[in-house]
Protein backbone atom coordinates (compact mmCIF):
# COMPACT_ATOMS: atom_id res chain seq x y z
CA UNK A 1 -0.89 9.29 24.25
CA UNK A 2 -2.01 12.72 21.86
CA UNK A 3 -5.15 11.62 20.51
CA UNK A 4 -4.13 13.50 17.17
CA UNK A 5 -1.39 11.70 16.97
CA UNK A 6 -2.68 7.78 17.66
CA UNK A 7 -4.95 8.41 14.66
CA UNK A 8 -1.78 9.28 11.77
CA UNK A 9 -1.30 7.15 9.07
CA UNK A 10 1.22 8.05 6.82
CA UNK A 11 2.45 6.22 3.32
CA UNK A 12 5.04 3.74 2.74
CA UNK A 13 7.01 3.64 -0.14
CA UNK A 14 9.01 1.03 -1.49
CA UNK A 15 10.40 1.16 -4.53
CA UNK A 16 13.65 -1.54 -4.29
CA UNK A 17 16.89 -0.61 -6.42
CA UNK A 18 16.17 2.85 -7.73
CA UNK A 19 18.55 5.73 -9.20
CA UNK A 20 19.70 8.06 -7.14
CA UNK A 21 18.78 10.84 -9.34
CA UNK A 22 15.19 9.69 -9.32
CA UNK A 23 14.70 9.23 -6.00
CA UNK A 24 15.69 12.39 -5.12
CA UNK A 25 13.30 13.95 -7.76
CA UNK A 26 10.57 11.87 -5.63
CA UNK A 27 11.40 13.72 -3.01
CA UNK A 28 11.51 16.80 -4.20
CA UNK A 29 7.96 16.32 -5.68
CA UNK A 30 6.85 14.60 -2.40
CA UNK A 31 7.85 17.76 -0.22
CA UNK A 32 5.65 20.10 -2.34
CA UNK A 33 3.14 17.47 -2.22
CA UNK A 34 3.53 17.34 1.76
CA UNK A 35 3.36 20.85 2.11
CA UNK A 36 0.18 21.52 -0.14
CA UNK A 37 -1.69 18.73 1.86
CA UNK A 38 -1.52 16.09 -1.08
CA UNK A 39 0.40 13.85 0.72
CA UNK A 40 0.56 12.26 3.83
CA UNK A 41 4.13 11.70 5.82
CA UNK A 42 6.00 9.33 3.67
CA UNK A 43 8.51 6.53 4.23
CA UNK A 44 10.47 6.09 0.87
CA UNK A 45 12.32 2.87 1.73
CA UNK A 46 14.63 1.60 -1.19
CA UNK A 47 18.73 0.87 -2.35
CA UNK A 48 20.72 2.50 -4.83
CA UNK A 49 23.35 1.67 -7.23
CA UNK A 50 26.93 3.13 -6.34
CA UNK A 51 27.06 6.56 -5.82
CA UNK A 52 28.44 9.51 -3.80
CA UNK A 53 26.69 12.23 -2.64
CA UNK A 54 27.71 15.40 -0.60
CA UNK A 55 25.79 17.65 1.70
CA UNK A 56 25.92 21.20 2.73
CA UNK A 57 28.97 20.34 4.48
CA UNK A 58 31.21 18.50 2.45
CA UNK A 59 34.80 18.93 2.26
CA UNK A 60 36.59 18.51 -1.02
CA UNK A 61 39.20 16.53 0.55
CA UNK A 62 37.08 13.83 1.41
CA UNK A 63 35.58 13.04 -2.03
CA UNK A 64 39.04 13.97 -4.00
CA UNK A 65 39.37 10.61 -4.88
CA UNK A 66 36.78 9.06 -5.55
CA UNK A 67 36.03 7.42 -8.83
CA UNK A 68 32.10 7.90 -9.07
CA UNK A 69 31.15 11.61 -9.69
CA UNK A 70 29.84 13.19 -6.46
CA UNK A 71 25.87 14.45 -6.71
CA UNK A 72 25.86 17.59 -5.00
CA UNK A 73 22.59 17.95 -2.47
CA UNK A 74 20.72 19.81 0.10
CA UNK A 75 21.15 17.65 3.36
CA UNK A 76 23.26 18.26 6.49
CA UNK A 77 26.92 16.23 7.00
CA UNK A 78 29.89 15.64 4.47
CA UNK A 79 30.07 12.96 1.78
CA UNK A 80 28.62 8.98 2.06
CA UNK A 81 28.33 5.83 -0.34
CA UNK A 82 25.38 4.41 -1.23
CA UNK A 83 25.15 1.27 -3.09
CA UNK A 84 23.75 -2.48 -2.99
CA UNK A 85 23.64 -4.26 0.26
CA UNK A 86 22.33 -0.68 2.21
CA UNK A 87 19.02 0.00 3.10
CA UNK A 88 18.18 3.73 2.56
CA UNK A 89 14.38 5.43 4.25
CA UNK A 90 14.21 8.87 3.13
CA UNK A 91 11.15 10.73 5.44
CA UNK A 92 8.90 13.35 3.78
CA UNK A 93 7.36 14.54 7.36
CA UNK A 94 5.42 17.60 8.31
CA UNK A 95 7.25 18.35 11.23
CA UNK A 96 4.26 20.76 12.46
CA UNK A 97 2.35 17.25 12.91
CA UNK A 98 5.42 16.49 15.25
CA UNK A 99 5.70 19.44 17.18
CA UNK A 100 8.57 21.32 14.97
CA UNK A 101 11.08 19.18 17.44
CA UNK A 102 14.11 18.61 14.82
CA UNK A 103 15.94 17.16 17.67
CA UNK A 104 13.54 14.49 18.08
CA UNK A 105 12.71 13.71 14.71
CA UNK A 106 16.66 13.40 14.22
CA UNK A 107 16.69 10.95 17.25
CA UNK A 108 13.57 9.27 16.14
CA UNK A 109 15.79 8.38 13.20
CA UNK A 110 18.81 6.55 14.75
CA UNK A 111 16.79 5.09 17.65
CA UNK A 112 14.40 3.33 14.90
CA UNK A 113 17.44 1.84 13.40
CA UNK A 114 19.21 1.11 17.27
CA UNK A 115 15.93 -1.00 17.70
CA UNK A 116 15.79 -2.54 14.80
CA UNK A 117 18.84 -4.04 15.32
CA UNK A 118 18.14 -5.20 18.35
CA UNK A 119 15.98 -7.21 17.17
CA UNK A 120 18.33 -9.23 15.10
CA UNK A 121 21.36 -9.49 17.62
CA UNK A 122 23.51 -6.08 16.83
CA UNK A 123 23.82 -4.24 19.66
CA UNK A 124 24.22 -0.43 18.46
CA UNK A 125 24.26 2.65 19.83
CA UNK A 126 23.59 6.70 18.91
CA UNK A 127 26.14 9.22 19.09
CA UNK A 128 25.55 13.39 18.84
CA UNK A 129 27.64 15.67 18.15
CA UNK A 130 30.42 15.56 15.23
CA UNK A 131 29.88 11.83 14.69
CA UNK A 132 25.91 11.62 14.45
CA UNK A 133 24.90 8.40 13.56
CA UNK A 134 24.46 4.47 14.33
CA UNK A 135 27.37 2.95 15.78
CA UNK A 136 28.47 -0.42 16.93
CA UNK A 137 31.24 0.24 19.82
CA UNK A 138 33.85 1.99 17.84
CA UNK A 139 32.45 1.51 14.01
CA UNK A 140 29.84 3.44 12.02
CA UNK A 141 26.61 0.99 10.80
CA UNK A 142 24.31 3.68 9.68
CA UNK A 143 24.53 7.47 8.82
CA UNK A 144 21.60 9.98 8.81
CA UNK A 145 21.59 13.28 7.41
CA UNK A 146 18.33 15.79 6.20
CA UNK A 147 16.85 18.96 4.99
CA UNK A 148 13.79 20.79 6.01
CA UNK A 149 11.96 22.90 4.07
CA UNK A 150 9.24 24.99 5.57
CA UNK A 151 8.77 22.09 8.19
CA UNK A 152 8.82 19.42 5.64
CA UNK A 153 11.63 17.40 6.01
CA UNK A 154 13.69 15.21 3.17
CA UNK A 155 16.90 12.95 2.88
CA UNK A 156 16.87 10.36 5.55
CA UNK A 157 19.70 7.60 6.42
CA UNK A 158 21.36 4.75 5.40
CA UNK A 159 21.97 1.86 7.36
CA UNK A 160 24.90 -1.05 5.77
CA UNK A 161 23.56 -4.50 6.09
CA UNK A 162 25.18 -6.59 3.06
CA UNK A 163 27.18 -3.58 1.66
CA UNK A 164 30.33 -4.52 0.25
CA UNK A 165 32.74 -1.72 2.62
CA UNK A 166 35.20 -1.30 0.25
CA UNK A 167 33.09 1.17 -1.24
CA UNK A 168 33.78 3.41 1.14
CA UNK A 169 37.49 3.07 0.60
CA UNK A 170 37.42 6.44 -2.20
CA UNK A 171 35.95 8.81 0.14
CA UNK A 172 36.20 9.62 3.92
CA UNK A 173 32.58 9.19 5.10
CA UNK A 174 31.67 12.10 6.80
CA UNK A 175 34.71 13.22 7.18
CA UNK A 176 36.24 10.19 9.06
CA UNK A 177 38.42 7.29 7.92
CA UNK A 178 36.84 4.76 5.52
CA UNK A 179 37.50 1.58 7.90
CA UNK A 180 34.97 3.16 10.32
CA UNK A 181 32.28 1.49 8.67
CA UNK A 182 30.77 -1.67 9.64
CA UNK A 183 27.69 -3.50 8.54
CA UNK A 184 25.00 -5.74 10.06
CA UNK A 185 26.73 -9.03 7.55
CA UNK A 186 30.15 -7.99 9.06
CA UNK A 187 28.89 -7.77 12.73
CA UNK A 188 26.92 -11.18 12.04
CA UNK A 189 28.63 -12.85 9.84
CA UNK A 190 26.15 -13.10 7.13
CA UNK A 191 23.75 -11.94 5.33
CA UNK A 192 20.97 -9.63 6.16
CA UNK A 193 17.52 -10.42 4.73
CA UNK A 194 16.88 -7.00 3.26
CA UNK A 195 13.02 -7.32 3.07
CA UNK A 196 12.86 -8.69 6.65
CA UNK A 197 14.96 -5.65 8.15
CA UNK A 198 12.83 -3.24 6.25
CA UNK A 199 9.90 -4.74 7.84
CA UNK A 200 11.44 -4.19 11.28
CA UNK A 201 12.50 -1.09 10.69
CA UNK A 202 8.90 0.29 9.64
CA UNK A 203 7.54 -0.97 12.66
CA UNK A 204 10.14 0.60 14.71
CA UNK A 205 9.42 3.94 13.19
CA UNK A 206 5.71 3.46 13.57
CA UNK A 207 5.88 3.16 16.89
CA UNK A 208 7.97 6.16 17.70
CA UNK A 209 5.92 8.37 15.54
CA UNK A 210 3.23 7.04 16.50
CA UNK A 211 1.98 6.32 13.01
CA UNK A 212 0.35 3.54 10.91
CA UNK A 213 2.43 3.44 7.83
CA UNK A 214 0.20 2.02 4.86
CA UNK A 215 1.75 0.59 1.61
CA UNK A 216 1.33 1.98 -1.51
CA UNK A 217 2.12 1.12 -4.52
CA UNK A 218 4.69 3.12 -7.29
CA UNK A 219 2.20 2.99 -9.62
CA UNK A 220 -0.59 5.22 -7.54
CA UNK A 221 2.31 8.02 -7.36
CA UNK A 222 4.16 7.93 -10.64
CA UNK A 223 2.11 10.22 -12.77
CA UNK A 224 1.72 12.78 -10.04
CA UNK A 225 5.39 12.22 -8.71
CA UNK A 226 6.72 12.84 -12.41
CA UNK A 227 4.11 15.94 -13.15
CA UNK A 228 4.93 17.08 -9.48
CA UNK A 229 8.82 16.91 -10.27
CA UNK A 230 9.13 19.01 -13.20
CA UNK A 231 10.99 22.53 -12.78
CA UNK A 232 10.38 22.08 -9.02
CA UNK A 233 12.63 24.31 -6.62
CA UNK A 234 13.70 23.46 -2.97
């Protein structure tokens, strides 16, 4: 094992149900934080309320008809749902603390989630290419998409557990047809302790980045996140 690397902490960030607007204005601030050495690699772990976003490739026929209005932002893929019921980790990393491997990071990413199902009885898979992402045989469970900035990376995935999948019915999710989606509750037949997955899920990524995630509290951030935020570019 690096030496460097057995030593990293990093922050965790959980904020629960939290706008989608806001969040991403967290992030924002937290990548200019990250970059100027405030910050340390961040986990922002939380849901959303209903909404559709669309990345840097999104098609216009996939979102056409969907009845929330689309927020336009800077991550790879085509459009998604978030809402209740999903768990959403967005990473602020330093990449350069990871050895500028994109492809790894991005596989970091689904194999935490492939693990962390595993440990609950859902047997899921990765797939590359034009269908990145979780999957469970022939259905999507979680999708992952990011930016990078200078190293720093932002945007994250989402991974269904209790989401109610006829959300997805107004859009095609990344470009493929809406009953392609699954979710942990589906694939179980109940319900997902949220908190307990998200606990799992930590530990899964602390272990492939080799990194002690610490809590921290919204409170310790908010000033600095808000002041950090304001007429901030990517």
């Amino acid at each position: 094992m690096n030496d460097l690397y057995s030593t990293h902490y990093g922050w965790l960030l959980a904020t629960g149900r939290t706008d989608y607007k806001r969040a991403l204005a967290w992030q924002h601030s937290l990548v200019k934080m990250r970059r100027e050495g405030i910050a340390r690699d961040t986990i922002l772990i939380l849901e959303h309320p209903p909404v559709i976003t669309v990345g840097r490739d999104g098609h216009d026929a996939n979102y056409s008809e969907c009845k929330l209005e689309p927020v336009f932002i800077e991550r790879g893929g085509d459009v998604t749902y978030h809402g209740p019921g999903q768990l959403v980790a967005y990473f602020i990393f330093n990449l350069t603390r990871h050895g500028r491997d994109l492809h790894k990071f991005m596989e970091n990413l689904q194999q935490g989630i492939v693990d962390a199902f595993a440990e609950i009885g859902i047997t899921a898979a990765i797939r590359e290419g034009d269908h990145r992402g979780v999957w469970v045989e022939d259905k999507k469970i979680a999708s992952v998409g990011v930016a990078v900035k200078n190293w720093i990376t932002f945007h994250g995935v989402a991974t269904n557990l209790n989401t109610d999948l006829k959300d997805f019915l107004q859009i095609n999710p990344c470009g493929l047809e809406s009953d392609v989606m699954t979710s942990a509750s589906q694939q179980l037949g109940k319900d997902v302790d949220l908190d307990r997955f998200s606990q799992i899920l930590v530990e899964q990524y602390a272990r492939l980045f080799v990194t002690e995630f610490e809590p921290v509290e919204l409170e310790e951030l908010d000033e600095v996140l808000e002041s950090q935020s304001g007429g901030y570019e990517i």
